[in-house]
Protein backbone atom coordinates (compact mmCIF):
# COMPACT_ATOMS: atom_id res chain seq x y z
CA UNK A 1 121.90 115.55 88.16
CA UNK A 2 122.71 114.15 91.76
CA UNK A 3 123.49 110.29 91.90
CA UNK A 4 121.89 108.35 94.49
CA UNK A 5 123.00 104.86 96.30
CA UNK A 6 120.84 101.88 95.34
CA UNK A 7 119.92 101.82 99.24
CA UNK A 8 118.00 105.23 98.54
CA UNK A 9 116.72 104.39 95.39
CA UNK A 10 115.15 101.31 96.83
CA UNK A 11 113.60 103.20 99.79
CA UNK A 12 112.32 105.69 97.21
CA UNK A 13 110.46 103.14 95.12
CA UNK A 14 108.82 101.69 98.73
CA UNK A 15 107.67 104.85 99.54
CA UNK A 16 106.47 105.66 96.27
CA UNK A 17 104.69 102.25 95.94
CA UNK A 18 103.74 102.07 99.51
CA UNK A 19 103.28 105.26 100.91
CA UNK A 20 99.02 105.69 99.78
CA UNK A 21 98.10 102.34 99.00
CA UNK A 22 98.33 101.30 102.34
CA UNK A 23 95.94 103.75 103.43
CA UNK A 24 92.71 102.47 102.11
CA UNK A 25 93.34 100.34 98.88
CA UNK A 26 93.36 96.95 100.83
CA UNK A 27 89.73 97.71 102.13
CA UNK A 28 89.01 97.89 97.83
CA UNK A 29 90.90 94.79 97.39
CA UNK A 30 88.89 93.17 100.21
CA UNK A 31 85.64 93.95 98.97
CA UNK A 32 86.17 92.56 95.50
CA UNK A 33 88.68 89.55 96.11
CA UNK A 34 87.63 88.61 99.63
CA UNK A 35 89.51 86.01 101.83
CA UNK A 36 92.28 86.17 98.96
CA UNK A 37 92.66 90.16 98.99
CA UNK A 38 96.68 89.89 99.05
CA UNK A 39 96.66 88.28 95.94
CA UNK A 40 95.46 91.59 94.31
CA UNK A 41 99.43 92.91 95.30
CA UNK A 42 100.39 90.08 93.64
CA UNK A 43 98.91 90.75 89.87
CA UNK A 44 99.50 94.41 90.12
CA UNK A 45 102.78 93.97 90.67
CA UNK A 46 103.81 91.25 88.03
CA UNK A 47 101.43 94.05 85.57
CA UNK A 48 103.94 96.74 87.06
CA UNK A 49 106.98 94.17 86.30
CA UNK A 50 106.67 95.33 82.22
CA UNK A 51 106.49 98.85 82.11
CA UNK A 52 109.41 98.75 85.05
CA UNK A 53 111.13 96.89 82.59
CA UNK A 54 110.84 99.46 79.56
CA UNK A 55 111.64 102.42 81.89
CA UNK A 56 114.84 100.24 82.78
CA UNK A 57 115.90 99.68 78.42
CA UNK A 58 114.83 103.29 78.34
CA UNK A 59 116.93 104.97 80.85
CA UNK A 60 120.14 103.66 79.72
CA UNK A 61 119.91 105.20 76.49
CA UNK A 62 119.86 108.50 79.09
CA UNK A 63 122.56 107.91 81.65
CA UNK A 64 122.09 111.22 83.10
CA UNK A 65 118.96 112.33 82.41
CA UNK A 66 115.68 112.06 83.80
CA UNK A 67 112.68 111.24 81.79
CA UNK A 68 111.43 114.44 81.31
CA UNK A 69 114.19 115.65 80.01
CA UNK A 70 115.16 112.60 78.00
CA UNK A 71 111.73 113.61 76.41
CA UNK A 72 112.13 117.32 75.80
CA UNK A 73 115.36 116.58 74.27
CA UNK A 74 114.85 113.98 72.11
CA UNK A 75 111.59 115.68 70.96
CA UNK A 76 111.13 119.36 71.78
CA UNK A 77 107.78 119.54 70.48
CA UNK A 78 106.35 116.32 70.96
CA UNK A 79 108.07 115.55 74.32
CA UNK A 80 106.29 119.29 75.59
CA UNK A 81 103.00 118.02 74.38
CA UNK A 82 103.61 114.91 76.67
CA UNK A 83 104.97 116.92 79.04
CA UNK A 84 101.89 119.27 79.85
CA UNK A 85 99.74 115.89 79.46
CA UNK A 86 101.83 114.07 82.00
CA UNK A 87 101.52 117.51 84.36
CA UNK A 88 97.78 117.54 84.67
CA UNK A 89 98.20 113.90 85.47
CA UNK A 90 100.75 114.67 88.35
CA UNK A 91 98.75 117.31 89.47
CA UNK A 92 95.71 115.11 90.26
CA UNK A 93 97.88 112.81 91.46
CA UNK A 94 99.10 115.37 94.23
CA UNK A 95 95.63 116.64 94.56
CA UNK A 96 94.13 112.90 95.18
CA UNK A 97 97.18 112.47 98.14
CA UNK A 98 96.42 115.56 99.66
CA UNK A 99 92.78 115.14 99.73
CA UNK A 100 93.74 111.20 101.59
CA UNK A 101 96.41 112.55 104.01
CA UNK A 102 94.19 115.81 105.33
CA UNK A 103 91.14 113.91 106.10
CA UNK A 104 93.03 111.01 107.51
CA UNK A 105 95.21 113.32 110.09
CA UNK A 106 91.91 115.15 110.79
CA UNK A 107 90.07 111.91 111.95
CA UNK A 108 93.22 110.83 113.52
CA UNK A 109 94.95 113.49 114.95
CA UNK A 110 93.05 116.94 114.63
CA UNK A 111 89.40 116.39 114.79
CA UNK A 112 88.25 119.52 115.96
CA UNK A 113 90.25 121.17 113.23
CA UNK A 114 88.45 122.42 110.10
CA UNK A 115 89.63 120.64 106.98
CA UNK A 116 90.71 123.56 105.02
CA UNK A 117 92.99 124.57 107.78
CA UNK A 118 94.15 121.74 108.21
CA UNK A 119 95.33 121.07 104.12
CA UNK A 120 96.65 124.31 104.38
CA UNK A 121 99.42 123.26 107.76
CA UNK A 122 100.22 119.89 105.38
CA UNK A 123 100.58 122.24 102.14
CA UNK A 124 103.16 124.75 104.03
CA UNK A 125 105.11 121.46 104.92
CA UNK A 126 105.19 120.16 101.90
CA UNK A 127 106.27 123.63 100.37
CA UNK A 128 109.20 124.18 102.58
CA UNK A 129 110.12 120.10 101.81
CA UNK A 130 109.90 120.55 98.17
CA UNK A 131 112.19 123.44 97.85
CA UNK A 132 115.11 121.36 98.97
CA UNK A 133 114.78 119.65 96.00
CA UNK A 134 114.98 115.70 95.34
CA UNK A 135 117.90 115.31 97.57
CA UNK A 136 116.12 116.71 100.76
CA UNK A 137 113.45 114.56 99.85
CA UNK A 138 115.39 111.54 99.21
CA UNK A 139 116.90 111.99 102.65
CA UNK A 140 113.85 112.13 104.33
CA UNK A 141 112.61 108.79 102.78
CA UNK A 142 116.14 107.19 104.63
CA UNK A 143 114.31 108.26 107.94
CA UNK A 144 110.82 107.94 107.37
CA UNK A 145 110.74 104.96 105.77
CA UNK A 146 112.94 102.48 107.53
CA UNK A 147 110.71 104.13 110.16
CA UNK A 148 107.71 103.03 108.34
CA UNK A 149 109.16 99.04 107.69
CA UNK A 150 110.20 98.57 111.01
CA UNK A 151 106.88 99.30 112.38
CA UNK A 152 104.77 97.57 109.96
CA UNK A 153 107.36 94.48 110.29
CA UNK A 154 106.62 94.44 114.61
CA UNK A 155 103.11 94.76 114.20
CA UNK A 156 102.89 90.53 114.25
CA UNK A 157 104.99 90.33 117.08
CA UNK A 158 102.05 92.47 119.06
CA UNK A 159 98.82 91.18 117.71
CA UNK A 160 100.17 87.10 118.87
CA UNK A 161 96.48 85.52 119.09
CA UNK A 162 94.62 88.21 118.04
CA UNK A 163 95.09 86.58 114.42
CA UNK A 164 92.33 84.10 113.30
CA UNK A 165 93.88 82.10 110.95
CA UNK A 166 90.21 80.99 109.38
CA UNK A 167 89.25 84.35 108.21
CA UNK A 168 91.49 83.01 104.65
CA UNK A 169 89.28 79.94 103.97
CA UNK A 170 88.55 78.30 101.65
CA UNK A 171 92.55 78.81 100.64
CA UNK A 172 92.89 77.28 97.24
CA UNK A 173 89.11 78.78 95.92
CA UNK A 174 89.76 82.03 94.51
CA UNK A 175 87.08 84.08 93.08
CA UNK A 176 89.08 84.77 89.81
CA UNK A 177 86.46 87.83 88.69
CA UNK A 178 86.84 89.06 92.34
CA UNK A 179 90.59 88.80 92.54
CA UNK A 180 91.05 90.99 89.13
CA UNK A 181 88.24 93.25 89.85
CA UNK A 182 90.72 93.99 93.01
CA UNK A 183 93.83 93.90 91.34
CA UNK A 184 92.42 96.79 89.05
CA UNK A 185 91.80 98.91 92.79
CA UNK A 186 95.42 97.89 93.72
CA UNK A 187 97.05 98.83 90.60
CA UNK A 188 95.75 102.10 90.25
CA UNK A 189 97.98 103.26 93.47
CA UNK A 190 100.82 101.24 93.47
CA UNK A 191 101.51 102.34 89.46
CA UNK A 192 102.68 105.69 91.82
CA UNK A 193 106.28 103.51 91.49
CA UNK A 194 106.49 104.68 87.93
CA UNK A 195 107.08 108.28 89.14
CA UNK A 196 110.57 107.44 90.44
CA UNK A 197 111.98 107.50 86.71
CA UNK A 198 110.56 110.65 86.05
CA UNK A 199 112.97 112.69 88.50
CA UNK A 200 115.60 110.08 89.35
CA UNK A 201 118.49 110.00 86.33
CA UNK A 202 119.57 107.05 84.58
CA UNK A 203 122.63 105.95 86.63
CA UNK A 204 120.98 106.09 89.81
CA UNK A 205 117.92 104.36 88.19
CA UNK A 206 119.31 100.95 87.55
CA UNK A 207 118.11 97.38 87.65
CA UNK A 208 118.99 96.45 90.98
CA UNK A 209 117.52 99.34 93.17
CA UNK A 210 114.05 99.18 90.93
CA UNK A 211 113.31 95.37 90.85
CA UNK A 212 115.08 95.40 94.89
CA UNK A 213 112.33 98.32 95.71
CA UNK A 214 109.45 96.79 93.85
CA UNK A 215 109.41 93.72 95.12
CA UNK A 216 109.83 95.15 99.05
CA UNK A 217 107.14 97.37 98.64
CA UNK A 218 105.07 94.54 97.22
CA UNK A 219 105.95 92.24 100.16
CA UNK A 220 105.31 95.03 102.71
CA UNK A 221 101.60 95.57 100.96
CA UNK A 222 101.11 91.89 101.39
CA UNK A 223 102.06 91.73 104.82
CA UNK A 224 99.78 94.17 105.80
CA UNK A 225 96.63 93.00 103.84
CA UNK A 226 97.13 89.94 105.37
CA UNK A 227 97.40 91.65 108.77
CA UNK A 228 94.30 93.23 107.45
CA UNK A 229 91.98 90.24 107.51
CA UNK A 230 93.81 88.00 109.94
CA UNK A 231 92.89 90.62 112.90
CA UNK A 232 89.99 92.63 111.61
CA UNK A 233 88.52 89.84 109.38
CA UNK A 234 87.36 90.14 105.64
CA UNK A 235 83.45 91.08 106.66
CA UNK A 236 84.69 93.99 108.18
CA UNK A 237 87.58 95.04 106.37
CA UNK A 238 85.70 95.61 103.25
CA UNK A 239 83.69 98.07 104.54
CA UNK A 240 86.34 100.63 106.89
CA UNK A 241 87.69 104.03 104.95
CA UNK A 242 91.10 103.43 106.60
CA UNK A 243 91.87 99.64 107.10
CA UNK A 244 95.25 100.58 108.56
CA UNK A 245 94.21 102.84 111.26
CA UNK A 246 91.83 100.24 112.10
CA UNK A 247 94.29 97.90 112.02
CA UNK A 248 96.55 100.10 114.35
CA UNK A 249 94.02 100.47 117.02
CA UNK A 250 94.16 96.68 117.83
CA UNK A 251 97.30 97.90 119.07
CA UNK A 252 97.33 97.59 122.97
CA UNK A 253 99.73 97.10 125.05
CA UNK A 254 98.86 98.11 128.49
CA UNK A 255 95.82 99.53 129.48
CA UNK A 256 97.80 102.86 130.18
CA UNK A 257 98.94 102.86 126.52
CA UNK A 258 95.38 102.31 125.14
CA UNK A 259 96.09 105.39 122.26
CA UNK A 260 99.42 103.30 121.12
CA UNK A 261 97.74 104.20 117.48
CA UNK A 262 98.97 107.94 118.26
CA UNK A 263 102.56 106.63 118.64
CA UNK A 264 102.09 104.73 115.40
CA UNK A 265 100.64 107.77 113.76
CA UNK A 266 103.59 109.46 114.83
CA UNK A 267 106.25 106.98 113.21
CA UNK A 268 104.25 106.22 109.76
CA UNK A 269 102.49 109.76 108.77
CA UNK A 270 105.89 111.63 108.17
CA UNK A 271 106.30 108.71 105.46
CA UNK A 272 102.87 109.86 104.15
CA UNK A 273 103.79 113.53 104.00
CA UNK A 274 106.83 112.66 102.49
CA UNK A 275 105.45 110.70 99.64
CA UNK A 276 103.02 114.07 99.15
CA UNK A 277 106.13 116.30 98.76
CA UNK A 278 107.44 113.86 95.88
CA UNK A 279 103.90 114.11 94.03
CA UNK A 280 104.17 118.23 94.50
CA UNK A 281 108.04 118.26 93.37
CA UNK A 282 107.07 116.21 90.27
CA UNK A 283 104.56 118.79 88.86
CA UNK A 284 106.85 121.60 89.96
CA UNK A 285 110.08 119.67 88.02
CA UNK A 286 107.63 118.94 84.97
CA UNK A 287 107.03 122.80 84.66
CA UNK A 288 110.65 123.37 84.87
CA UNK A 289 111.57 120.99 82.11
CA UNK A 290 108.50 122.48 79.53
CA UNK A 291 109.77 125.85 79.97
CA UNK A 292 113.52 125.76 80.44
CA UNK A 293 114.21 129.84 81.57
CA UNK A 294 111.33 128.83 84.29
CA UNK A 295 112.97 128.75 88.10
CA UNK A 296 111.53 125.58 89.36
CA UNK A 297 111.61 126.87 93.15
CA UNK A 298 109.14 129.77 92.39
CA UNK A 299 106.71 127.28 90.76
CA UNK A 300 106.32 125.32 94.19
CA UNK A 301 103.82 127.95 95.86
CA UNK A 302 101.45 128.37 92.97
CA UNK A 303 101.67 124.70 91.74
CA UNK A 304 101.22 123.85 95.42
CA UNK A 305 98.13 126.20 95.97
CA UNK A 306 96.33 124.81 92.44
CA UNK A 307 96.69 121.37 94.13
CA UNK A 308 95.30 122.76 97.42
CA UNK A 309 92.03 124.09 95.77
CA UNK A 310 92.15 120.89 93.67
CA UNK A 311 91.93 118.78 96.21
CA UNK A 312 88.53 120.13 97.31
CA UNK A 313 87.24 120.84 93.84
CA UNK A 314 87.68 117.47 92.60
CA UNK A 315 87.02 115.59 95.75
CA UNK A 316 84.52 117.10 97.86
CA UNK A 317 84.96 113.95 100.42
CA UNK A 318 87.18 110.72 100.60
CA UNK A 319 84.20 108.71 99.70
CA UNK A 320 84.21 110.35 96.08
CA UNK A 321 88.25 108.87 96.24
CA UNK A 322 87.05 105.71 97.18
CA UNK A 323 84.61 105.70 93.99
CA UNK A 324 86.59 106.90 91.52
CA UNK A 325 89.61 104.26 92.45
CA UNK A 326 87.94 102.19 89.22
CA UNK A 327 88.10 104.97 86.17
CA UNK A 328 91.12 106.28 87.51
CA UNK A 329 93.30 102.47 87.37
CA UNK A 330 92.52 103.15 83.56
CA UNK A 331 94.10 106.64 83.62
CA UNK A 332 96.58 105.05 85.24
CA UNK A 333 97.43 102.17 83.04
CA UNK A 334 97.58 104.32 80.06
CA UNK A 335 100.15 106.60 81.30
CA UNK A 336 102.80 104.63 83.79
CA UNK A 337 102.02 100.47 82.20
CA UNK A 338 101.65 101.49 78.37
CA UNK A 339 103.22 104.66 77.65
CA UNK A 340 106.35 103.68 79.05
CA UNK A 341 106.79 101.07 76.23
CA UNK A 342 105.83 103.80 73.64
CA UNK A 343 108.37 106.11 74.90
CA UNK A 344 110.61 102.82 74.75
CA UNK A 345 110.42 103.07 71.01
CA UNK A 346 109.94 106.86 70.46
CA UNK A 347 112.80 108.58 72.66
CA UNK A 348 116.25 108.48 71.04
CA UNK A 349 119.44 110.65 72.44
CA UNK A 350 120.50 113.20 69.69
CA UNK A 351 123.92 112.39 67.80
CA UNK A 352 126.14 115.64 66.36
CA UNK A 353 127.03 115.68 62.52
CA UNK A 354 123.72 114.38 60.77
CA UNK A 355 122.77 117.39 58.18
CA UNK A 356 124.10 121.37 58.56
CA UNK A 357 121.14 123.26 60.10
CA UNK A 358 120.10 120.19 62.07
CA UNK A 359 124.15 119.99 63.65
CA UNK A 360 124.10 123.34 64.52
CA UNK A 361 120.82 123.68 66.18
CA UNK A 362 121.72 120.33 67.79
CA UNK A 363 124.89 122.02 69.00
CA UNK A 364 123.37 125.13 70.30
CA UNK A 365 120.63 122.45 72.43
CA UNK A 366 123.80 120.57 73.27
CA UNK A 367 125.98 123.23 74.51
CA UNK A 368 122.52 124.99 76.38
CA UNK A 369 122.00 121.43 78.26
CA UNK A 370 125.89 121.35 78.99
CA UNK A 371 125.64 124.71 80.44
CA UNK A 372 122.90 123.61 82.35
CA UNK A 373 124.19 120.70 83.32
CA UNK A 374 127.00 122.35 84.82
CA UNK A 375 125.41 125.00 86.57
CA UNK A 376 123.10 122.27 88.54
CA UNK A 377 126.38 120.27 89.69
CA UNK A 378 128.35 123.37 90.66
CA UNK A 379 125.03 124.30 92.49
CA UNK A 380 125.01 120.79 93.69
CA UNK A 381 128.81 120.70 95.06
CA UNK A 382 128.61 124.37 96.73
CA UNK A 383 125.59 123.50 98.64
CA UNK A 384 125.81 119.97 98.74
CA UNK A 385 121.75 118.90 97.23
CA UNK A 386 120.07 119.58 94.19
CA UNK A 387 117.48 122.56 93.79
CA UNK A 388 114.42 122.89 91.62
């Protein structure tokens, strides 16, 4: 298992936290909490804070492991039970993303395109992405998403007046039901965090790159709520598909660059494609890990295609997305804010020399994972990044 800087871990758990929400969660949070929408990031991520925490206890008992192996080898049964049950999760997931990013870059970019054909272009990037394994896709984040900060960071500097500092009254009046009705939008896509411990291992997953990437991802989501409503206002806001386009388009500089949202586009969607080929190299890896003599790389294409026709099945349009946001925060919360404390107190590394057939089948597992383990980091040194 490749080690990875804190720098890249951090920009990992941005775009991971970051990389959908910002898409068209704040228009949620705006409809339900109003004036005080960016306090929605707020509770989510202090909620997020506790099962970040557990993941944190948890993966030092599994220094180089990920979690999906720390749970097939701690329990080979149980752990593959949670394993397929955390893969039809994933694969919604990726379905859900792919569904947001195609009909986003068709109203943006390609409107003349159909849909399907469209999907299809994003799904052959994301294939050729994922089979470079984590460390092409960790590279990518270090360009995309410094990308991504830098522009959502300038975005005050261009907007100057355009900000109407009244659109946040009454300040200290909160609708409390309205604030936690959007906090439960908000959580529901920024619990996408919880994926990094999934395929990152235990050394590179430490304390300071998680807390260090989920609090700039949460400061980066306020940021541009507030944006949100200081430009567009909150009357608005709460009713647009994509907030942030909107947003974008207030963007002008000159009269000659009137389209400056297709330069934006151009610096922020690679970020969004990025954070795809994550969700499609998680249900690829979790196939891998249930069936060990399975060659992760071949799974990409037909895990990739059951996503594509997911994507349409499940969502026939965004506005169906936009609907279920509610039932699926409670999806959500059971598998990435409570199970991570239950597999807190469940997973447990195996020790050598407790009963005869239970050492030597523990042996054979342990010699099988060596072997494995070795054949990954000789992969890893000849070619210089990890494969499926």
């Amino acid at each position: 298992m490749k080690q990875f800087t804190t720098r890249q871990i951090v920009l990992f758990s941005v775009l991971m936290e970051v990389g959908i929400t910002l898409i068209h969660a704040p228009a949620q949070a705006a409809d339900h909490a109003n004036q005080h929408a960016y306090w929605t990031c707020i509770i989510a991520a202090i909620v997020l804070c506790l099962p970040i925490w557990a993941m944190l206890k948890l993966k030092r008992r599994f220094p180089d492991q990920d979690l999906m192996q720390a749970m097939v080898s701690s329990h080979p049964v149980l752990g593959r039970v949670l394993l397929a049950i955390y893969l039809i999760l994933f694969l919604i997931i990726f379905a859900r993303d792919l569904r947001i990013i195609t009909d986003l870059v068709e109203v943006v970019l390609l409107p003349l395109t159909p849909i399907v054909v469209v999907s299809l272009i994003v799904l052959l990037t994301m294939a050729f992405m994922v089979k470079g394994g984590i460390s092409t896709l960790v590279n990518m984040t270090e360009i995309f998403v410094p990308l991504l900060i830098v522009t959502l960071l300038t975005m005050p500097l261009f907007f100057g007046g355009n900000m109407d500092f009244s659109m946040l009254r009454p300040y200290l009046h909160p609708e409390v039901d309205g604030v936690i009705k959007g906090s439960w939008r908000m959580l529901g896509y920024m619990a996408d965090i919880m994926i990094v411990p999934f395929v990152i291992s235990g050394k590179s997953y430490n304390g300071r790159s998680a807390w260090l990437g989920h609090l700039l991802g949460t400061a980066i989501l306020i940021m541009l709520v507030l944006l949100s409503e200081l430009v567009i206002g909150v009357p608005i806001l709460s009713r647009l598909v994509y907030p942030s386009y909107e947003l974008v388009r207030q963007l002008q500089l000159t009269d000659f660059l009137d389209r400056f949202d297709l330069f934006v586009a151009a610096l922020t969607v690679p970020a969004f494609l990025t954070k795809i080929g994550v969700d499609l190299y998680v249900t690829s890896l979790a196939v891998k890990r249930m069936f060990a003599h399975v060659w992760g790389s071949l799974m990409v294409w037909p895990i990739g295609l059951l996503g594509y026709v997911c994507s349409f099945m499940l969502f026939s349009n965004i506005v169906q997305i936009y609907d279920f946001s509610r039932e699926w925060t409670a999806v959500m919360v059971i598998f990435f804010v409570f199970m991570p404390f239950l597999l807190w107190m469940l997973l447990r590394p195996k020790f050598k020399g407790r009963g005869d057939d239970d050492s030597s089948s523990g042996r054979e597992r342990d010699r099988s994972d060596q072997k494995e383990g070795q054949q990954e980091s000789q992969q890893e040194s000849e070619t210089g990044h990890a494969h499926l």
